[in-house]
PDB file of N, CA and C in Angstrom:
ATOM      1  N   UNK A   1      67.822 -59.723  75.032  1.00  0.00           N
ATOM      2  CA  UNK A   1      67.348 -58.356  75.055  1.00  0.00           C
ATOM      3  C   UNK A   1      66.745 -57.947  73.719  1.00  0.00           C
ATOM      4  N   UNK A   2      67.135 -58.075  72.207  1.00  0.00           N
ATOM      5  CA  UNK A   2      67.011 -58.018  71.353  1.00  0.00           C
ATOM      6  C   UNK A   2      65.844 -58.593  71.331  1.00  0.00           C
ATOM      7  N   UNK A   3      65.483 -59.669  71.582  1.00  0.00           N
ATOM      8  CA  UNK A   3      64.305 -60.573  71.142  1.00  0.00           C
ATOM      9  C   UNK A   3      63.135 -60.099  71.686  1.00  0.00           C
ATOM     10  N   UNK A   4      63.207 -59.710  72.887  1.00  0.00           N
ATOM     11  CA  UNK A   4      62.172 -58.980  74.216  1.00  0.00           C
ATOM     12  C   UNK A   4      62.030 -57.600  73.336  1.00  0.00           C
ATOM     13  N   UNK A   5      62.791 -56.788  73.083  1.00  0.00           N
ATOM     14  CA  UNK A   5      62.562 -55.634  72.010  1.00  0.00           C
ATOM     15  C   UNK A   5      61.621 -56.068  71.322  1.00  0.00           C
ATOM     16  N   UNK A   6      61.819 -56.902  69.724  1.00  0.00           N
ATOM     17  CA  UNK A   6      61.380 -57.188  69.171  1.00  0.00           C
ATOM     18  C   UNK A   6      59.761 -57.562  69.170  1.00  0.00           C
ATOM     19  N   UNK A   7      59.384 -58.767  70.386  1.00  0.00           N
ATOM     20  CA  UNK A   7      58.131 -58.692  70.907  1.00  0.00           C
ATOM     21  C   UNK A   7      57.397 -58.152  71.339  1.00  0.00           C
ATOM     22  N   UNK A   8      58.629 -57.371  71.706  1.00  0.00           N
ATOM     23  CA  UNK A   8      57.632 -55.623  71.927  1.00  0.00           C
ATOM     24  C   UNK A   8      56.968 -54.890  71.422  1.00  0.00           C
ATOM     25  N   UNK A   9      57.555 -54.610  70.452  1.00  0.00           N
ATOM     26  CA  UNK A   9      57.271 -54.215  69.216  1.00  0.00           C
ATOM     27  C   UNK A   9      56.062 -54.916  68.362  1.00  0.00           C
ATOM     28  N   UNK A  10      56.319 -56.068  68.567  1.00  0.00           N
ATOM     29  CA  UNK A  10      54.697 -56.786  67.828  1.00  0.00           C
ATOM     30  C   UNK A  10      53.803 -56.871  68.821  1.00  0.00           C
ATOM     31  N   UNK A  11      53.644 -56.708  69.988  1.00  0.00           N
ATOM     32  CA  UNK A  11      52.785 -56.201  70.741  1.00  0.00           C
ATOM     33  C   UNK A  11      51.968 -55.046  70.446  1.00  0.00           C
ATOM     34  N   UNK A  12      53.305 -54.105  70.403  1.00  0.00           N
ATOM     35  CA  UNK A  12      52.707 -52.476  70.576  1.00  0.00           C
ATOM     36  C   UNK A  12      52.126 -52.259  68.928  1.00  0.00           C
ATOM     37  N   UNK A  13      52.549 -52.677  67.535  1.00  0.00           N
ATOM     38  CA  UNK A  13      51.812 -52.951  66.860  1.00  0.00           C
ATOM     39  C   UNK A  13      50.670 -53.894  66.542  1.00  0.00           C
ATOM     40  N   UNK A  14      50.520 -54.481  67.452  1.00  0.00           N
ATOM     41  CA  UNK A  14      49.167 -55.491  67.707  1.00  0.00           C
ATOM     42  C   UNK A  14      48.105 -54.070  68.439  1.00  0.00           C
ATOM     43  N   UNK A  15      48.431 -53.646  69.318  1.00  0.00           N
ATOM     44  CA  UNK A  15      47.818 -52.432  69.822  1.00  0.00           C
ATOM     45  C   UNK A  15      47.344 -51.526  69.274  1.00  0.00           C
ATOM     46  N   UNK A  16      48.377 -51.078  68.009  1.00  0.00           N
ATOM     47  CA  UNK A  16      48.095 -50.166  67.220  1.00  0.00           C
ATOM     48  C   UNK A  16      46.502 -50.479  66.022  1.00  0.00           C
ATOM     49  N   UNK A  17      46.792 -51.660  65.919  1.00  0.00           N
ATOM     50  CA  UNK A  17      45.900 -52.034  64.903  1.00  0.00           C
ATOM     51  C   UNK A  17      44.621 -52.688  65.465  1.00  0.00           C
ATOM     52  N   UNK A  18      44.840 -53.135  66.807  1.00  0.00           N
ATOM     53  CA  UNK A  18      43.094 -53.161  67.383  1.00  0.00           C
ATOM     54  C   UNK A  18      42.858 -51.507  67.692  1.00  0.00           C
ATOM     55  N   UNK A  19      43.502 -50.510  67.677  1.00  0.00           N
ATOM     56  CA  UNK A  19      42.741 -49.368  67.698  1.00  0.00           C
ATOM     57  C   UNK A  19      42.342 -48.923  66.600  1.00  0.00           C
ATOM     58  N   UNK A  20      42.555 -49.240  65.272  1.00  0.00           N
ATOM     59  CA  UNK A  20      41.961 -49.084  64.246  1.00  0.00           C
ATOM     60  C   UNK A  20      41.254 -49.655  64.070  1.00  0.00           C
ATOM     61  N   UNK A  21      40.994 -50.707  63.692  1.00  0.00           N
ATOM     62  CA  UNK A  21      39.492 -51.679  63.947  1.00  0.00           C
ATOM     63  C   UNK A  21      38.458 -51.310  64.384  1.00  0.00           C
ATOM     64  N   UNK A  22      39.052 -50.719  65.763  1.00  0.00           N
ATOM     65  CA  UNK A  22      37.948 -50.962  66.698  1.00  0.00           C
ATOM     66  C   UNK A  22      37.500 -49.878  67.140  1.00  0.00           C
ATOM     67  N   UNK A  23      37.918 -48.989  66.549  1.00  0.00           N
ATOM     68  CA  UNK A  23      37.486 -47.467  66.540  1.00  0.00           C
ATOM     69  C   UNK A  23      36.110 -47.077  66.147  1.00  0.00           C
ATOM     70  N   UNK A  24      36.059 -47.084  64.545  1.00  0.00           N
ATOM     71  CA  UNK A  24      34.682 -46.932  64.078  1.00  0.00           C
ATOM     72  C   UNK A  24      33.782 -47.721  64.476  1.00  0.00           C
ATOM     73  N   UNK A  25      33.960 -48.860  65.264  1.00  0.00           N
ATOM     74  CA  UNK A  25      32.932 -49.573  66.030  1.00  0.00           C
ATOM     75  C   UNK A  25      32.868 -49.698  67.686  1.00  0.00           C
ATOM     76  N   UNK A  26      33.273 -48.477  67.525  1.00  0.00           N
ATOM     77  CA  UNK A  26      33.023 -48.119  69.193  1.00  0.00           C
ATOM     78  C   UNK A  26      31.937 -48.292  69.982  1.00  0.00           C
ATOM     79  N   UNK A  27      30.924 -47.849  68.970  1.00  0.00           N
ATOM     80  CA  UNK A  27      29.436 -47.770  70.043  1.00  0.00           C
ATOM     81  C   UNK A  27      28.671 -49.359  69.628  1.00  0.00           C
ATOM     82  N   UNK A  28      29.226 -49.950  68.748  1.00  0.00           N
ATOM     83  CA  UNK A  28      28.855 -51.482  68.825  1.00  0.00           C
ATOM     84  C   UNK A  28      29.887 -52.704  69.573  1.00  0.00           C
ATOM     85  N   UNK A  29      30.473 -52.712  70.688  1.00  0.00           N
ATOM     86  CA  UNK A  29      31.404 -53.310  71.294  1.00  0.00           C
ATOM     87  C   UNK A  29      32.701 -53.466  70.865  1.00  0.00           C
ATOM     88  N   UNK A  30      32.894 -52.179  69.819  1.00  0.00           N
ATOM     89  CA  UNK A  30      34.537 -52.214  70.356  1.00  0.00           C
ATOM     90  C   UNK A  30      35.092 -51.198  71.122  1.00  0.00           C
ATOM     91  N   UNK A  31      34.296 -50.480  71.872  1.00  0.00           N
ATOM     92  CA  UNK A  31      35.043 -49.773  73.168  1.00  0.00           C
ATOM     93  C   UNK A  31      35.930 -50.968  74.042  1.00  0.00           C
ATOM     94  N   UNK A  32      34.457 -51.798  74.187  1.00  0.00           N
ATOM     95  CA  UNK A  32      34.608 -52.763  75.412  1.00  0.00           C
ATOM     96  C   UNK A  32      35.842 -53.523  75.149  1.00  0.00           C
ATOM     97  N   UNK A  33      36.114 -53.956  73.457  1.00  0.00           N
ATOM     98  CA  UNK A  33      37.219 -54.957  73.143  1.00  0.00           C
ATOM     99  C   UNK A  33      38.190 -54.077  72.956  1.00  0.00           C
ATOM    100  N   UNK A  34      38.353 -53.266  72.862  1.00  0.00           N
ATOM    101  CA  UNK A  34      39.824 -52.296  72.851  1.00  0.00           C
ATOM    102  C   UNK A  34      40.177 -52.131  74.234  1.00  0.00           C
ATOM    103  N   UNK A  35      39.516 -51.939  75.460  1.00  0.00           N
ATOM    104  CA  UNK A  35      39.743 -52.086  76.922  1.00  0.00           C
ATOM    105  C   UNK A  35      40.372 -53.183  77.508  1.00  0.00           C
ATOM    106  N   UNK A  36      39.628 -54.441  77.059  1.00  0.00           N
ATOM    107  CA  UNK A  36      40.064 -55.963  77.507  1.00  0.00           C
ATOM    108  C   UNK A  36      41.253 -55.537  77.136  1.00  0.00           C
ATOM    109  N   UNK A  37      41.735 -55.816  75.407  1.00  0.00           N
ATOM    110  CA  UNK A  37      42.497 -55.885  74.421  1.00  0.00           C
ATOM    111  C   UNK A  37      43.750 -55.107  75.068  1.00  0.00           C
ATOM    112  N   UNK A  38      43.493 -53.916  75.629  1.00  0.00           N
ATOM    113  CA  UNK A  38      44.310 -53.263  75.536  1.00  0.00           C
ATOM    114  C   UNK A  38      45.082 -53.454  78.032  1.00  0.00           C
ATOM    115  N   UNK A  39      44.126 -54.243  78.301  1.00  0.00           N
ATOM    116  CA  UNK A  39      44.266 -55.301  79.676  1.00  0.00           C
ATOM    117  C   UNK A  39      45.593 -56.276  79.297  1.00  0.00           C
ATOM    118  N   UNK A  40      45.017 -57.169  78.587  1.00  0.00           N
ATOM    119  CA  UNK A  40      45.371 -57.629  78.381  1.00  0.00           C
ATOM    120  C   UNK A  40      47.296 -57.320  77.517  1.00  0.00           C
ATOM    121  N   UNK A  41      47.568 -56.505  76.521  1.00  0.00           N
ATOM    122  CA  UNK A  41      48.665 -55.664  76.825  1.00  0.00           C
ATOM    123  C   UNK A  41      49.581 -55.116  77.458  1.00  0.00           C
ATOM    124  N   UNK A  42      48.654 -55.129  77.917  1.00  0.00           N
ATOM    125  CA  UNK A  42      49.498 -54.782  79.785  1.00  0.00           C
ATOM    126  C   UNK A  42      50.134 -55.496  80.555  1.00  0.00           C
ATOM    127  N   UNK A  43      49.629 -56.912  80.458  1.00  0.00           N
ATOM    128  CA  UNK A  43      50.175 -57.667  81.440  1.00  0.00           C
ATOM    129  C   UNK A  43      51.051 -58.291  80.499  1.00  0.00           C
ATOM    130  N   UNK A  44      51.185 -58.679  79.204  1.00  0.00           N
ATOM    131  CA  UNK A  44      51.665 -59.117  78.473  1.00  0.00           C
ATOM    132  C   UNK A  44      52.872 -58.064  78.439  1.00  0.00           C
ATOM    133  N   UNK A  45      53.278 -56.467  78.305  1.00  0.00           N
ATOM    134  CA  UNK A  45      54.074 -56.069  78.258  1.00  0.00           C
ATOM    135  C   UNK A  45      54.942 -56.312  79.730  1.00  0.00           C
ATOM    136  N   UNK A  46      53.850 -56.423  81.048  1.00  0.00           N
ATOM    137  CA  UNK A  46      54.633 -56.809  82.202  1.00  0.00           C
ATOM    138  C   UNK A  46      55.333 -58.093  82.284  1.00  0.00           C
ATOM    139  N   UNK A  47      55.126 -59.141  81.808  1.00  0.00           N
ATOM    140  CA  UNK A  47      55.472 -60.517  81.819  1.00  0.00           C
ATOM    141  C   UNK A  47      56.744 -60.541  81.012  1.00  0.00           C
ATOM    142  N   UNK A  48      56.944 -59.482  79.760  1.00  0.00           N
ATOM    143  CA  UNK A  48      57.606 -60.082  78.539  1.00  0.00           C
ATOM    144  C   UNK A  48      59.117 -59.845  79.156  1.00  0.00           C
ATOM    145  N   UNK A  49      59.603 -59.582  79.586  1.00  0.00           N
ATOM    146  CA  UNK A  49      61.060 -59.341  80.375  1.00  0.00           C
ATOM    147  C   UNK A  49      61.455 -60.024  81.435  1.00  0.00           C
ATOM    148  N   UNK A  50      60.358 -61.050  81.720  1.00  0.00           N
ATOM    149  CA  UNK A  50      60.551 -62.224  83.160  1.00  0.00           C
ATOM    150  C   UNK A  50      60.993 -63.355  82.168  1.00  0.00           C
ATOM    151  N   UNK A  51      60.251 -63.063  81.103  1.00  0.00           N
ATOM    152  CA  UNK A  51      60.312 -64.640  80.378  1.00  0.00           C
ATOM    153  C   UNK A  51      61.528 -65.168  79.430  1.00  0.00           C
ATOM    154  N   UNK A  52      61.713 -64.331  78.246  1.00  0.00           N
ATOM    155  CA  UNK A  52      62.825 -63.693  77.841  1.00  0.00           C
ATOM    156  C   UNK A  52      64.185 -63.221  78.124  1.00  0.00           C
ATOM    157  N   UNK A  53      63.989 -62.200  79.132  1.00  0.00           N
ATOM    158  CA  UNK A  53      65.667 -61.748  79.189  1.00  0.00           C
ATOM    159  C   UNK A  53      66.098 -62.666  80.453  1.00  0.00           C
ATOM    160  N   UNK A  54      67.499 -62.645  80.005  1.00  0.00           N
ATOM    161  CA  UNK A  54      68.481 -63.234  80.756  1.00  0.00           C
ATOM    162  C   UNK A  54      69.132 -62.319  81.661  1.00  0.00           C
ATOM    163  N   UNK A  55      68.659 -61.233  81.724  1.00  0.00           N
ATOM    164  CA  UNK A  55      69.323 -60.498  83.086  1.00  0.00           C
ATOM    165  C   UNK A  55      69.157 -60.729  84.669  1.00  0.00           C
ATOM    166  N   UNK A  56      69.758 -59.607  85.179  1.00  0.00           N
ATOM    167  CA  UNK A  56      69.188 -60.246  86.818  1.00  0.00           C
ATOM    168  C   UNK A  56      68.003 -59.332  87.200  1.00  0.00           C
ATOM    169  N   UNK A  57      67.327 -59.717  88.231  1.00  0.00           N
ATOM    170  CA  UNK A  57      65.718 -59.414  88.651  1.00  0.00           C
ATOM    171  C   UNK A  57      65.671 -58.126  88.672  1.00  0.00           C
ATOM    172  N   UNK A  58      66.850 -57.595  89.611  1.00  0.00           N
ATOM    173  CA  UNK A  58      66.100 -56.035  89.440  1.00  0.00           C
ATOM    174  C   UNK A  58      66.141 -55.084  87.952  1.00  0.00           C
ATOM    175  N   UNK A  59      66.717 -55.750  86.598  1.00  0.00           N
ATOM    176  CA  UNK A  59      67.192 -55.057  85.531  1.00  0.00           C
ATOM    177  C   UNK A  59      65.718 -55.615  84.861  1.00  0.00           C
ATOM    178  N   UNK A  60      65.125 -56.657  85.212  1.00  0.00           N
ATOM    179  CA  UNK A  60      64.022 -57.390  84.544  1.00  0.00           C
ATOM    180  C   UNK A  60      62.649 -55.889  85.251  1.00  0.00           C
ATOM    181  N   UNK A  61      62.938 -56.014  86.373  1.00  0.00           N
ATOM    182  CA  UNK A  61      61.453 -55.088  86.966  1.00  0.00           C
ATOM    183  C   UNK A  61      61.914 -53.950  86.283  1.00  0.00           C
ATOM    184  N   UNK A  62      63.181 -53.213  86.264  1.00  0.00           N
ATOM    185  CA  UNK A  62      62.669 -52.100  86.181  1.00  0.00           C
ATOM    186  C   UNK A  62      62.258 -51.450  84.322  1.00  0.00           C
ATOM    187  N   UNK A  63      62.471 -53.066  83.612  1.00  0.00           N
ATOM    188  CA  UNK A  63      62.282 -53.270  81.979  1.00  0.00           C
ATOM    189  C   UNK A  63      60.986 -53.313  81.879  1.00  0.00           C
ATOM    190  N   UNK A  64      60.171 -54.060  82.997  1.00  0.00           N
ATOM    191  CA  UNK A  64      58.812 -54.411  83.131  1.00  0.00           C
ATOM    192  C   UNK A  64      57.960 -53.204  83.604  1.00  0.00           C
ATOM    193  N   UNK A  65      58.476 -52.563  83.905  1.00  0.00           N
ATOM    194  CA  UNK A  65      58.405 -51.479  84.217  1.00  0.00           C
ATOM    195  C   UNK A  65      58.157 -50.210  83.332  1.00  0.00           C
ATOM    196  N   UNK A  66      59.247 -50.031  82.430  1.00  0.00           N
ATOM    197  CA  UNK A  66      59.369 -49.223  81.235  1.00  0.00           C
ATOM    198  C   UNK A  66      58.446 -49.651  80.348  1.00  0.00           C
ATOM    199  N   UNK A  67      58.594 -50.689  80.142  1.00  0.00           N
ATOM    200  CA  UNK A  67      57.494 -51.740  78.787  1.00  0.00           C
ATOM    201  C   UNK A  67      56.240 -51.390  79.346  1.00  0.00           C
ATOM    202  N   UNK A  68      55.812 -51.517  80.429  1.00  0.00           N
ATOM    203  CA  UNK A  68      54.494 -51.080  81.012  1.00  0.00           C
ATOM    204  C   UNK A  68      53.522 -49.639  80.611  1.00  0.00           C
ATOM    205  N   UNK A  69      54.763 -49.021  81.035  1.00  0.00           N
ATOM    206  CA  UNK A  69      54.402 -47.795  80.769  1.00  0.00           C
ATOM    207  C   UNK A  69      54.234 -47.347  79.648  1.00  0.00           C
ATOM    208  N   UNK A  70      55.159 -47.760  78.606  1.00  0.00           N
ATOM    209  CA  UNK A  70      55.009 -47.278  76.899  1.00  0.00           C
ATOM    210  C   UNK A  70      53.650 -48.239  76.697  1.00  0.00           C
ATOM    211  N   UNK A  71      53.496 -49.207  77.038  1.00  0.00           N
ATOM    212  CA  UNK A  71      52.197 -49.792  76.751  1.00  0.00           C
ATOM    213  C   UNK A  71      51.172 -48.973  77.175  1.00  0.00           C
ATOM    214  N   UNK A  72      51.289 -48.339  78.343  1.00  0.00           N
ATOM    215  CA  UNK A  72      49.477 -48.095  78.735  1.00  0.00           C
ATOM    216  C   UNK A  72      49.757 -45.963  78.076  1.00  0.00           C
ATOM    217  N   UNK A  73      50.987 -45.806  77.709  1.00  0.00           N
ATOM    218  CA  UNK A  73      50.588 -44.506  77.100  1.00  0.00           C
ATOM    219  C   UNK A  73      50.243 -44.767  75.458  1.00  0.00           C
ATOM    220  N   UNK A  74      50.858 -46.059  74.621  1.00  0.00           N
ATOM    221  CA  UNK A  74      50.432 -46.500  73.541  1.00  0.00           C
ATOM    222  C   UNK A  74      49.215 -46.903  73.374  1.00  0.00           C
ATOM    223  N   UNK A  75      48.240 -46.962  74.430  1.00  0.00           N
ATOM    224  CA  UNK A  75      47.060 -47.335  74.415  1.00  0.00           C
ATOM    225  C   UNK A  75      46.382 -46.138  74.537  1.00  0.00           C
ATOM    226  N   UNK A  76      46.603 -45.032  75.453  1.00  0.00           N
ATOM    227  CA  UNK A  76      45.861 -44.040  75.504  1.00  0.00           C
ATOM    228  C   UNK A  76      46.169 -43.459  74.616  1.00  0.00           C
ATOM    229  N   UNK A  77      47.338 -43.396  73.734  1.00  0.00           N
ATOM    230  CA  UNK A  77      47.137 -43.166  72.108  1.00  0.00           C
ATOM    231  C   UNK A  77      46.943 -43.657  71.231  1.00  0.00           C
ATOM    232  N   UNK A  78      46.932 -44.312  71.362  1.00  0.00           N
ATOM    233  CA  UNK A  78      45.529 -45.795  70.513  1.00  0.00           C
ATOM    234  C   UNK A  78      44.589 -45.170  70.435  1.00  0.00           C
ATOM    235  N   UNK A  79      43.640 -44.769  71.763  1.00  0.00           N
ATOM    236  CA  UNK A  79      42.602 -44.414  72.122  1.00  0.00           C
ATOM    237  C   UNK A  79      41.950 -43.498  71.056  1.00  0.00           C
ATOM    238  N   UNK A  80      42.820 -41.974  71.575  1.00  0.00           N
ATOM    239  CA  UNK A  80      42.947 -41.033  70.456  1.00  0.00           C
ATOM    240  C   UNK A  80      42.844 -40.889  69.248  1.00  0.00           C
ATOM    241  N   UNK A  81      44.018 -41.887  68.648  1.00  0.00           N
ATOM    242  CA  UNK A  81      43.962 -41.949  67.123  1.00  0.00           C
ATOM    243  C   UNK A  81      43.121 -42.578  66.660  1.00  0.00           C
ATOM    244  N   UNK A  82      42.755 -43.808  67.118  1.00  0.00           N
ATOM    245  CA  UNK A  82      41.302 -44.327  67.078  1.00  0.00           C
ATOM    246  C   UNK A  82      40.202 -43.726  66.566  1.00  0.00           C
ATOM    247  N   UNK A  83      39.553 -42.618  67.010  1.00  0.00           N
ATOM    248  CA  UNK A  83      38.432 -42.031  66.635  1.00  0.00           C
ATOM    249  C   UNK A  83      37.728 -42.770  67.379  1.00  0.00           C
ATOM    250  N   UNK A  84      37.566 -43.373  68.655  1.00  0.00           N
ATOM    251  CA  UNK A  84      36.783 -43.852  69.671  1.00  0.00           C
ATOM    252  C   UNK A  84      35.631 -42.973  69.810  1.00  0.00           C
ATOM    253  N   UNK A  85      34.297 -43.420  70.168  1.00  0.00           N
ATOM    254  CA  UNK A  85      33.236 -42.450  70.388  1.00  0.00           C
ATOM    255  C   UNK A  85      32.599 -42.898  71.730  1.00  0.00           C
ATOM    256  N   UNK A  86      32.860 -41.980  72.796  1.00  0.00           N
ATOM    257  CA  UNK A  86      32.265 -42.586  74.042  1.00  0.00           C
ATOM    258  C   UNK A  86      30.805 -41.977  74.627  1.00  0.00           C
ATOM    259  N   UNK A  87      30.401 -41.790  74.177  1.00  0.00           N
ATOM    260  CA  UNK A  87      29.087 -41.068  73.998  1.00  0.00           C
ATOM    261  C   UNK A  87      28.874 -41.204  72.708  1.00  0.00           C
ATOM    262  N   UNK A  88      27.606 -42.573  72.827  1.00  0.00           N
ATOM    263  CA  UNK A  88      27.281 -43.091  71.425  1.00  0.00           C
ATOM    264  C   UNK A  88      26.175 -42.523  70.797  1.00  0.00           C
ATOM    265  N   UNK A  89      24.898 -42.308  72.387  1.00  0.00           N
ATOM    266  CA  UNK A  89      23.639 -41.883  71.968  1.00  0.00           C
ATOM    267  C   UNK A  89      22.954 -41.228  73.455  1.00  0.00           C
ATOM    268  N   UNK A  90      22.450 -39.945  73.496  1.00  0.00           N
ATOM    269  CA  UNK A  90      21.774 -38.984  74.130  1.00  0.00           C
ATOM    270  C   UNK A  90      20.482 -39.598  74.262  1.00  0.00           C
ATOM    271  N   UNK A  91      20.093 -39.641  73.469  1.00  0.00           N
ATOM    272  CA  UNK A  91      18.377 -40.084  73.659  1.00  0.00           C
ATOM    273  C   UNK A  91      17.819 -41.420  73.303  1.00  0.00           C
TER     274      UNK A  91
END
């Protein structure tokens, strides 16, 4: 359990820091790589409690579950803090 924490955690700071990156280069393809990037997160936060913990299945889903969710709201605050620009150019 500890360890699955832990990877968590370097996940969700892996997250944190492709939204900095990839912020001020929003309108040159890092929208697109903060999207994958942040896909990819996702499934990685879904997986990390199948692989890792030693509990039984339904304590694993409903971890995969939780982890999921702090992931895809850590991303839409990623997003935010980011300084993302989605509307690069009008004319």
């Amino acid at each position: 359990m500890k360890k699955t924490l832990a990877l968590y955690c370097l996940i969700s700071l892996s997250e944190l820091i492709l939204a900095y990156i990839c912020g001020p280069h929003s309108c040159e393809g890092g929208l697109a790589l903060y999207f994958y990037g942040g896909i990819l997160f996702l499934i990685m936060s879904l997986a990390l409690p199948f692989i890792k913990n030693p509990a039984h299945l339904p304590r694993k889903v409903v971890m995969a579950f939780i982890l999921a969710l702090l992931s895809a709201l850590l991303w839409a605050g990623g997003f935010m803090m980011g300084n993302f620009r989605v509307i690069c150019k009008l004319f």
